[in-house]
Protein backbone atom coordinates (compact mmCIF):
# COMPACT_ATOMS: atom_id res chain seq x y z
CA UNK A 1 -3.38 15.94 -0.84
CA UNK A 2 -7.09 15.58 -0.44
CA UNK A 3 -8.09 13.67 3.48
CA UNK A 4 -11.04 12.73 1.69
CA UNK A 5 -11.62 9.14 3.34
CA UNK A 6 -13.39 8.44 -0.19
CA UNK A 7 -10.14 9.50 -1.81
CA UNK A 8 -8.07 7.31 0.44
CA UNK A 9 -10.24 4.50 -0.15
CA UNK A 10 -10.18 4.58 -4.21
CA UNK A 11 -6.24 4.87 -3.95
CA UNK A 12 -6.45 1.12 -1.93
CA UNK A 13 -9.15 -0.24 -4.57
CA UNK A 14 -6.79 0.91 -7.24
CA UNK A 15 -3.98 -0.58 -5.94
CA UNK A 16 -5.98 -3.76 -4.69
CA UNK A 17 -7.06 -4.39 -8.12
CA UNK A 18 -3.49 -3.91 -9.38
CA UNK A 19 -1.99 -6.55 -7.19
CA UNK A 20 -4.62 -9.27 -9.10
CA UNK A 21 -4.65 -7.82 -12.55
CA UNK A 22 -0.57 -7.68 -12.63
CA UNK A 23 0.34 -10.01 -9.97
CA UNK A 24 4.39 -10.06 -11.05
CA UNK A 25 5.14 -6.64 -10.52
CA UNK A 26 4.19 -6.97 -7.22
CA UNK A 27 5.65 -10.19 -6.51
CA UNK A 28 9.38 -8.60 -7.57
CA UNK A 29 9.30 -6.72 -4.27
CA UNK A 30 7.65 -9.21 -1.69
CA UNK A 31 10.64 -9.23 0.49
CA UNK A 32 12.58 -12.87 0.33
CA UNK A 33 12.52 -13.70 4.28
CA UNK A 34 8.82 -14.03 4.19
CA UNK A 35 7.56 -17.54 4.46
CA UNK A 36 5.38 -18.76 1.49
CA UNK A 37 5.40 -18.03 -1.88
CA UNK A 38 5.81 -14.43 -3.37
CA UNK A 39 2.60 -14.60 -5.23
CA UNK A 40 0.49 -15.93 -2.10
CA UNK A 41 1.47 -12.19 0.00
CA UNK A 42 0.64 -10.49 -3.48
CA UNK A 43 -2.67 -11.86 -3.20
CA UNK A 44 -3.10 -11.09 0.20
CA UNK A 45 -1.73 -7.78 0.28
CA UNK A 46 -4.32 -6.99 -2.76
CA UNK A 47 -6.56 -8.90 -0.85
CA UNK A 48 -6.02 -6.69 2.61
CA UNK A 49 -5.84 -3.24 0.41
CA UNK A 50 -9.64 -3.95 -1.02
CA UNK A 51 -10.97 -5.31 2.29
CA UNK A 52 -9.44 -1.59 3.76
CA UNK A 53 -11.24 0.17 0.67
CA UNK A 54 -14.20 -1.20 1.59
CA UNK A 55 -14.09 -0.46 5.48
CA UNK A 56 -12.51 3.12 5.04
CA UNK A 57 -16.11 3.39 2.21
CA UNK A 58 -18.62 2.98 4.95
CA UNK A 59 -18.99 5.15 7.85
CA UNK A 60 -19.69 2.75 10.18
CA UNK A 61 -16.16 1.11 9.85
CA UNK A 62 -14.29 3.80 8.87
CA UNK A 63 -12.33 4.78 11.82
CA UNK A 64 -10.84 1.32 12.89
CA UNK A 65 -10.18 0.67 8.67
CA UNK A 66 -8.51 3.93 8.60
CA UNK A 67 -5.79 2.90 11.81
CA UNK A 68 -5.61 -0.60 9.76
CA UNK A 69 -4.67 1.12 7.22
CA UNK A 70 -1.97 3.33 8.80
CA UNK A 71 -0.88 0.25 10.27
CA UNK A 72 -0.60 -1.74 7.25
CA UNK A 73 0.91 1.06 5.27
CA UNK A 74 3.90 0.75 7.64
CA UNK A 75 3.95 -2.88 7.53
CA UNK A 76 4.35 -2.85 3.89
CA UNK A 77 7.26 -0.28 3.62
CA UNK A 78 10.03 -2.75 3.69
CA UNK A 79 8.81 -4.09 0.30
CA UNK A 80 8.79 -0.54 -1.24
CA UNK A 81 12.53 -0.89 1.05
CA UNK A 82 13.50 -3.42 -1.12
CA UNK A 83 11.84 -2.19 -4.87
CA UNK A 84 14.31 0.75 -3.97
CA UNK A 85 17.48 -1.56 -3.19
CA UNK A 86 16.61 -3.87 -6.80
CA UNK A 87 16.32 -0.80 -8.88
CA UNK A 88 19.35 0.87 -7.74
CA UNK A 89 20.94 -0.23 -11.33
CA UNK A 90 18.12 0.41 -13.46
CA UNK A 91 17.75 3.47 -15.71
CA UNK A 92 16.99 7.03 -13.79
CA UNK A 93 13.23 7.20 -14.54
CA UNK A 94 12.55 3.47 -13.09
CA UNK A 95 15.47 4.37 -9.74
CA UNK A 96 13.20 7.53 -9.30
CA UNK A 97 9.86 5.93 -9.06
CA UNK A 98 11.49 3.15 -6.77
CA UNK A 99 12.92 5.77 -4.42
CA UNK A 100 10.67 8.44 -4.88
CA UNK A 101 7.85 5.79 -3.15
CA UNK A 102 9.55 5.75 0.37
CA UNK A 103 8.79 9.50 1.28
CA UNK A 104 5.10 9.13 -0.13
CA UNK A 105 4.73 6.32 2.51
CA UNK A 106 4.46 9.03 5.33
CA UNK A 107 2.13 11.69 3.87
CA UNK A 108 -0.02 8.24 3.16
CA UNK A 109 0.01 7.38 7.18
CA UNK A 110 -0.48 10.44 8.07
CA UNK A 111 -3.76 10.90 5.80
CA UNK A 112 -5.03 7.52 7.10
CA UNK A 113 -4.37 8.55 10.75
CA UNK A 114 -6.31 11.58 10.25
CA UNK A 115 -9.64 9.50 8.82
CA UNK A 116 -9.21 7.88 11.86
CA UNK A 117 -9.04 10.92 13.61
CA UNK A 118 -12.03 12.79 12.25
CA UNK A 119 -14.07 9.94 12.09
């Protein structure tokens, strides 16, 4: 995996983007003790993954955006906790891309804390 901070930072403006253009796959896996509405954390965790694009983009910024984004990255794991745990009954290829996203989690982390690092 490249520890291009560019990289890193077009991976959370794809997925930024995603969470407004396709709001209800995303809202599936907003975890159900959360206060609010499912659709409002959507939003905001698009919201938080473009505003991280953006500060892991410039220089100047990149170093604190890239521990935000190691930090977020964990905070957002129990929703991948949960896709896993809703698509236990669903047919192999769907179960594998559901589990198959908790491992990727850590090499994700681990490329953000390393921006960080080098910045």
């Amino acid at each position: 995996m490249s520890r291009s901070p560019l990289a890193l930072a077009a991976l959370l403006a794809t997925a930024g983007a995603a969470h407004f253009a396709r709001p209800r796959v995303f809202d599936g896996i907003v975890p159900r003790g959360l206060p609010g509405s499912a659709r409002a954390w959507t939003y905001a965790s698009g919201a938080a993954e473009l505003a991280l694009a953006a500060g892991l983009a410039a220089p100047r910024t990149r170093r604190t955006a890239a521990l935000a984004t190691a930090a977020f990255l964990v905070g957002v794991f129990p929703a991948n906790v949960k896709m896993a745990r809703d698509w236990s009954r669903r047919p192999a290829p769907m179960k594998a891309v559901a589990y198959g996203r908790l491992p990727l989690q850590v090499p994700l982390v681990l490329w953000a804390r390393d921006v960080a690092r080098k910045s």
